[in-house]
Protein backbone atom coordinates (compact mmCIF):
# COMPACT_ATOMS: atom_id res chain seq x y z
CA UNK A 1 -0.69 41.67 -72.37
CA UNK A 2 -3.63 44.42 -71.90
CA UNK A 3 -4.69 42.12 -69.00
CA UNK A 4 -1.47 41.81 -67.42
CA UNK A 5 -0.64 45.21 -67.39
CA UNK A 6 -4.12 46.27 -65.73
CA UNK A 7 -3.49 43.42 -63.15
CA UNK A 8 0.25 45.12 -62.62
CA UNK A 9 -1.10 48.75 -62.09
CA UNK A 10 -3.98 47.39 -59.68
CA UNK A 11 -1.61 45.50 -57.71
CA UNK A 12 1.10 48.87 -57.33
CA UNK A 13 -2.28 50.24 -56.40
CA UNK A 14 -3.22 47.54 -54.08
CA UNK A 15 0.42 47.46 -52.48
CA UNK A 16 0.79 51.70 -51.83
CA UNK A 17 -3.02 51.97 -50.23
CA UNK A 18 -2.11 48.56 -47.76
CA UNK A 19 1.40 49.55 -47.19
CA UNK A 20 0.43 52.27 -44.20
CA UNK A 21 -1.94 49.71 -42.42
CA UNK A 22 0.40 47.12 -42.76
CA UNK A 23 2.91 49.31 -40.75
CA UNK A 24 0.55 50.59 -38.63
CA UNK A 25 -0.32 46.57 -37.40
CA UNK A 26 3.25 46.12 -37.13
CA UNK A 27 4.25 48.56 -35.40
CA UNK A 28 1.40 48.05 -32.87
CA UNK A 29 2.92 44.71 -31.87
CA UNK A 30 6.50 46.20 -31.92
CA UNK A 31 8.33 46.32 -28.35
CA UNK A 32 10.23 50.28 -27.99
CA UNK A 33 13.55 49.58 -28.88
CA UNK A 34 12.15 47.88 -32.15
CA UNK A 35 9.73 50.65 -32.85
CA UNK A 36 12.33 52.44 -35.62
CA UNK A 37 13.08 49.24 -37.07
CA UNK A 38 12.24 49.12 -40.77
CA UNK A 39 11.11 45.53 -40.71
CA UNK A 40 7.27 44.65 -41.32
CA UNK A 41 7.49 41.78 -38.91
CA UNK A 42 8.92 42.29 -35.88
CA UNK A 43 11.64 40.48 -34.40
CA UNK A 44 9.40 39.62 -31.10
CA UNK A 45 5.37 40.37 -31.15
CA UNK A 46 4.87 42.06 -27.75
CA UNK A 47 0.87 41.57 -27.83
CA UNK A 48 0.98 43.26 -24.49
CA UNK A 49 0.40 46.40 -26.50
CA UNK A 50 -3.26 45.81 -26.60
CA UNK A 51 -3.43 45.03 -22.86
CA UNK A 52 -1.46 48.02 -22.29
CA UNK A 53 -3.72 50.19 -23.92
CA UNK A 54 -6.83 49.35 -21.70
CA UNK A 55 -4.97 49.71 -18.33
CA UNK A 56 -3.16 53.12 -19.18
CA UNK A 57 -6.65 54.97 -20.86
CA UNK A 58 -10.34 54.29 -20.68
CA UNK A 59 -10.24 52.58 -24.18
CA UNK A 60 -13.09 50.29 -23.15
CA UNK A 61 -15.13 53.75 -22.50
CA UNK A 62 -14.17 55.27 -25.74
CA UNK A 63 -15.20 52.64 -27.57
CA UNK A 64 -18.56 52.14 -26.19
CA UNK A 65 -18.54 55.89 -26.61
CA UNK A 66 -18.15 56.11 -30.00
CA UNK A 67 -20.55 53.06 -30.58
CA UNK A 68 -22.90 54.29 -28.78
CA UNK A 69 -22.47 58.11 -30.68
CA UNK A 70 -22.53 56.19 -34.13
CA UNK A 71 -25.41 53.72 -33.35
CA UNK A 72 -27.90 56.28 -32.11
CA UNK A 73 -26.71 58.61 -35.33
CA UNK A 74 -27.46 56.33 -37.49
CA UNK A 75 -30.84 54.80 -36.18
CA UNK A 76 -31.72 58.47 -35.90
CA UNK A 77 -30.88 59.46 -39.70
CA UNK A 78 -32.25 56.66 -41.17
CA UNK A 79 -35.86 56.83 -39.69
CA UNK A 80 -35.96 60.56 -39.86
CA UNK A 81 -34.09 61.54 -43.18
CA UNK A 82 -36.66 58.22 -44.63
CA UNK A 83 -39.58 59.89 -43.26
CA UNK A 84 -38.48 63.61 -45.01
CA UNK A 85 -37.48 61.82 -48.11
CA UNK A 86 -40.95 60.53 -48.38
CA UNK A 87 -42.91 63.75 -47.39
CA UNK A 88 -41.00 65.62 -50.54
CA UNK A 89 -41.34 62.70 -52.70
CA UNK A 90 -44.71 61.32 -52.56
CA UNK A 91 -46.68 64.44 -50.83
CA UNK A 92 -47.95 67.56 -52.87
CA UNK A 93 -48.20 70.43 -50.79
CA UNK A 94 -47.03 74.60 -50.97
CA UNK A 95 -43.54 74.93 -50.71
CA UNK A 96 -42.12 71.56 -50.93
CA UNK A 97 -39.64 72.46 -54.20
CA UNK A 98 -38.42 75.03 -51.91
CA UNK A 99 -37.74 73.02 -48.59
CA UNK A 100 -36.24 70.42 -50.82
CA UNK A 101 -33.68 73.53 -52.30
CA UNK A 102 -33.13 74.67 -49.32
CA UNK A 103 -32.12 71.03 -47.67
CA UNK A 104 -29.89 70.81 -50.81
CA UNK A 105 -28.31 74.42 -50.00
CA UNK A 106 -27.45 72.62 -46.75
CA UNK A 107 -24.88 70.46 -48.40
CA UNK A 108 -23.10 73.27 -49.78
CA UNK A 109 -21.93 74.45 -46.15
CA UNK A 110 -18.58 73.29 -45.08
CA UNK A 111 -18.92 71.43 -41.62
CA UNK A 112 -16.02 74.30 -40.44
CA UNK A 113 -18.52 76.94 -40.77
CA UNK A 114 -21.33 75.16 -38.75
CA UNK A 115 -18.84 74.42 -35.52
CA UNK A 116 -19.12 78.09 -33.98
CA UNK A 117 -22.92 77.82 -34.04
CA UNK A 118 -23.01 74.21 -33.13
CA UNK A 119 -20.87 75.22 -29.83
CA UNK A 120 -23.04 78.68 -28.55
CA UNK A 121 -26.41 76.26 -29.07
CA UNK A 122 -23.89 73.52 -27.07
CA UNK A 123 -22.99 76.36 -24.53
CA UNK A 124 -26.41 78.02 -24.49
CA UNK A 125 -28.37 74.98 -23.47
CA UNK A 126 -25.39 73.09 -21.11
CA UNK A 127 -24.68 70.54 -23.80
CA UNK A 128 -20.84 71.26 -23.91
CA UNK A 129 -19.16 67.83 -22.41
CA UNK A 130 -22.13 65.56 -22.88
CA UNK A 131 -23.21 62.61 -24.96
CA UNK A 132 -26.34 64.90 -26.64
CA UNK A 133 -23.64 67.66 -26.87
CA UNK A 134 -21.96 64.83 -29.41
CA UNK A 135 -24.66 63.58 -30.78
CA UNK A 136 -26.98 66.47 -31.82
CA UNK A 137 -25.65 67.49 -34.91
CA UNK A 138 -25.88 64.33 -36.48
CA UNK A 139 -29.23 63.45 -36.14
CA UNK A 140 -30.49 64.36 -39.22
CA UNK A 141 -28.86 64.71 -42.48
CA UNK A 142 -29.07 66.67 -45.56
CA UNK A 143 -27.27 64.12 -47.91
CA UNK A 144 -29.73 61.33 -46.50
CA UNK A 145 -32.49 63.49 -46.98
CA UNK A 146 -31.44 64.27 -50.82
CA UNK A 147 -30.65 60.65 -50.90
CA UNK A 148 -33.71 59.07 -50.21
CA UNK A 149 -36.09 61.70 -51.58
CA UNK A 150 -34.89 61.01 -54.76
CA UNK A 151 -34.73 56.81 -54.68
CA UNK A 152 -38.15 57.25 -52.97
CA UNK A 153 -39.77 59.61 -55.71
CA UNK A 154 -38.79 56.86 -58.26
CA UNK A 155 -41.59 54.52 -56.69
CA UNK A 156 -44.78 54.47 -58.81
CA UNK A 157 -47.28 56.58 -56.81
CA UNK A 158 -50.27 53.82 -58.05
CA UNK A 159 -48.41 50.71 -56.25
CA UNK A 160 -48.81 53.43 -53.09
CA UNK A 161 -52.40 54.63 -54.14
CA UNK A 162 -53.46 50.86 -54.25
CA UNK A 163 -52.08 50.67 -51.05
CA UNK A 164 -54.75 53.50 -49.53
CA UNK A 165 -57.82 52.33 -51.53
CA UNK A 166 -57.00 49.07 -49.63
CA UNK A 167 -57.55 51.21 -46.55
CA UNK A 168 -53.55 50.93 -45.74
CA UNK A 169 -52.66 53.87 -43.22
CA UNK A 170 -49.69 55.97 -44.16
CA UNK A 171 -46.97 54.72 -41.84
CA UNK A 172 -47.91 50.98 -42.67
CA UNK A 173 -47.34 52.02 -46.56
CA UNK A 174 -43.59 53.28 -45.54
CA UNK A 175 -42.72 50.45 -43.64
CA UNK A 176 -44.63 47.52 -45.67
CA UNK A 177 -43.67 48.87 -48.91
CA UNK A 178 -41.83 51.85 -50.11
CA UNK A 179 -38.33 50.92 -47.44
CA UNK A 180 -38.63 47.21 -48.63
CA UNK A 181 -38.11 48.76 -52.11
CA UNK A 182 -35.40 50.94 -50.89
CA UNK A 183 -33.49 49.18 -48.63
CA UNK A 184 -30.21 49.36 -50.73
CA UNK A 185 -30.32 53.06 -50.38
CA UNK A 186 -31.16 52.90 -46.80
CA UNK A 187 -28.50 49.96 -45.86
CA UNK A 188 -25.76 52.55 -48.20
CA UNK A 189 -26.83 55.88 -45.98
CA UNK A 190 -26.80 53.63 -42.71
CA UNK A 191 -23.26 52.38 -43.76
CA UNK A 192 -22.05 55.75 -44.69
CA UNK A 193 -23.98 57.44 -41.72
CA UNK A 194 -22.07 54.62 -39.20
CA UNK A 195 -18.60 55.37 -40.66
CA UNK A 196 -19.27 59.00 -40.30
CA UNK A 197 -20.05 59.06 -36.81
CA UNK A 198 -17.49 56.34 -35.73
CA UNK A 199 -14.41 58.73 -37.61
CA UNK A 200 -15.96 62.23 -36.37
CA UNK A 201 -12.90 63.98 -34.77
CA UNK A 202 -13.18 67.82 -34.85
CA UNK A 203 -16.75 67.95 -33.07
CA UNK A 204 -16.38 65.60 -30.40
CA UNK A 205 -12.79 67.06 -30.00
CA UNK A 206 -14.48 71.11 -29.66
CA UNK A 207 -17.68 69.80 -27.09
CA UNK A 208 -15.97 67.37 -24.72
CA UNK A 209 -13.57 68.13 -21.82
CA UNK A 210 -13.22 65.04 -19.64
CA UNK A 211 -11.33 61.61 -20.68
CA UNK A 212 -14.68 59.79 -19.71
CA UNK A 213 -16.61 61.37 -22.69
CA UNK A 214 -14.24 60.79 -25.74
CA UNK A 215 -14.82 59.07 -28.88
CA UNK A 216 -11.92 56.79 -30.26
CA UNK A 217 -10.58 59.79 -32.50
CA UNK A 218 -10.66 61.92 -29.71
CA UNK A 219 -8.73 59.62 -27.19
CA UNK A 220 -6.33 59.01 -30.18
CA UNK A 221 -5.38 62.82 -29.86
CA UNK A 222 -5.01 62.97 -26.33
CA UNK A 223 -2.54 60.29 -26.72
CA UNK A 224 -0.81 62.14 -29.88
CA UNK A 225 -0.26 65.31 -27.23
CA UNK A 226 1.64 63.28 -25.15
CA UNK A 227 3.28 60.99 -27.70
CA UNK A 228 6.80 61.68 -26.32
CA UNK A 229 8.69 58.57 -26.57
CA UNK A 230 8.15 55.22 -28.14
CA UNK A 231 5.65 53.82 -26.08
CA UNK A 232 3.11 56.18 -26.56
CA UNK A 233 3.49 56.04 -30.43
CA UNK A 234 3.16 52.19 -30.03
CA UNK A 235 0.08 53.23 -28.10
CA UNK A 236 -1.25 54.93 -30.63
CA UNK A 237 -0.66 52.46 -33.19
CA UNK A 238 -2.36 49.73 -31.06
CA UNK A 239 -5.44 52.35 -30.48
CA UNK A 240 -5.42 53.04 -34.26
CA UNK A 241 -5.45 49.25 -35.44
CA UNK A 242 -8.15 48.58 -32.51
CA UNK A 243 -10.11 51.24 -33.54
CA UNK A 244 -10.59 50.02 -37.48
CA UNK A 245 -11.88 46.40 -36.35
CA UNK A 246 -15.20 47.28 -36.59
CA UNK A 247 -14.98 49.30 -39.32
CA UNK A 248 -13.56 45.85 -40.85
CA UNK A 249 -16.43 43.64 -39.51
CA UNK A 250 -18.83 46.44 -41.10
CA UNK A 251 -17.21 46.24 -44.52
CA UNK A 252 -16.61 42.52 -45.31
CA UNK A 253 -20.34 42.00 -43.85
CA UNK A 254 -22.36 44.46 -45.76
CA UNK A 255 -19.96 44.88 -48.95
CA UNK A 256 -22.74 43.76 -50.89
CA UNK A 257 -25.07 46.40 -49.73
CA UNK A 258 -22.48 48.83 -50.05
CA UNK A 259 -21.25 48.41 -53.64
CA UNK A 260 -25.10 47.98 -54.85
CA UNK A 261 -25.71 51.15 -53.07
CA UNK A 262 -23.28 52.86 -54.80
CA UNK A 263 -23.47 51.89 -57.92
CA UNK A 264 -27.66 52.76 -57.59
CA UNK A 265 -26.77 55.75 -55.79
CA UNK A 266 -24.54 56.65 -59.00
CA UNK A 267 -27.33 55.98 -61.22
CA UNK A 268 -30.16 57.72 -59.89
């Protein structure tokens, strides 16, 4: 009985987090006059939606936009917010407690309160409505710094002192052996850093002007402004469902490294 009831609860769970994707597939491949329809299935797929979509807006240019934005972020936080993590961890020099408090005091700032400096550095130095104008602020990362600091600092230091008796250099003794003993954590802040990027909306939204520079969130707004009869809702319904693919593919093919992540991250 226990069992059935948890099995009950999880699927009302299950059933009230899927409902509003379900609709928002459906209504994607709804035609306008069936767009108000309270069906799930519609009475006639119209999978010219998703053509639509590419000849009305540069979708094809706002997604390689925001893959490009959220590949480069990612590559960029992983190799440098590795290489910080292991300067506080495994280094003893003046000062490091305090850089390390003071990259933790970072995490404490609401991303609101950074926009208004983001954009006068963006204005100062012509960045405003350009792909390093995006990208920028997500190079590095405070949380991925905090992160692996404190997976790498759990790393015997006389595995890495072997390593330099044996006359290893320092960069061969963080790629050769302390990331092959962190790779969960660094496959977790690559996942996270990926989704980040690929759902920013208010900082891409602030620095870019022209339709040829938005991310997918972005270009979902501009169609939201104009969203004056049925089509463009279905429009942004087909954009929406498009636009969570490969946040699908990313999920079902590194769950694994996710959940262990987690659940590691949760322990240390």
């Amino acid at each position: 009985m226990r069992r059935s009831i948890a099995y009950a609860v999880l699927t009302a769970g299950l059933a009230v987090m899927l409902f509003p994707f379900l609709w928002m597939v459906a209504t994607s491949l709804k035609s306008p006059q069936d767009l108000y329809s309270l069906s799930l299935i519609p009475p006639e797929f119209a999978w010219g939606n998703y053509a639509a979509i590419f000849r009305d807006a540069p979708f094809a240019r706002w997604i390689a936009n925001s893959f490009a934005v959220a590949a480069i972020a990612t590559v960029s936080v992983c190799f440098l917010d590795t290489l910080v993590g292991y300067i506080l961890a495994k280094f003893e020099f003046r000062g490091r407690r305090l850089i390390f408090l003071f990259i933790l005091s970072t995490l404490m700032v609401p991303t609101e309160m950074l926009i208004i400096p983001w954009y006068l550095i963006s204005t100062d130095l012509g960045w405003t409505d350009s792909y390093w104008g995006i990208l920028f602020p997500g190079l590095l990362s405070g949380f991925g710094i905090f992160l692996m600091r404190q997976f790498l600092a759990g790393l015997p230091s006389e595995l890495l002192d072997a390593a330099r008796i044996d006359g290893m250099g320092e960069w061969a003794i963080l790629l050769r052996i302390a990331i092959p003993l962190v790779r969960s954590a660094l496959a977790t802040l690559a996942i996270l850093t990926f989704l980040g990027s690929w759902n920013a909306f208010i900082w891409p939204l602030i620095v870019t002007q022209t339709e040829g520079k938005f991310t997918i969130p972005v270009g979902m707004a501009f169609f939201s402004s104009e969203a004056k009869d049925s089509s463009n809702w279905i429009q942004i319904m087909t954009g929406a469902t498009i636009s969570v693919v490969p946040l699908i593919v990313v999920f079902l093919f590194f769950q694994k490294q996710i959940v262990r992540g987690i659940a590691t991250t949760g322990l240390k």
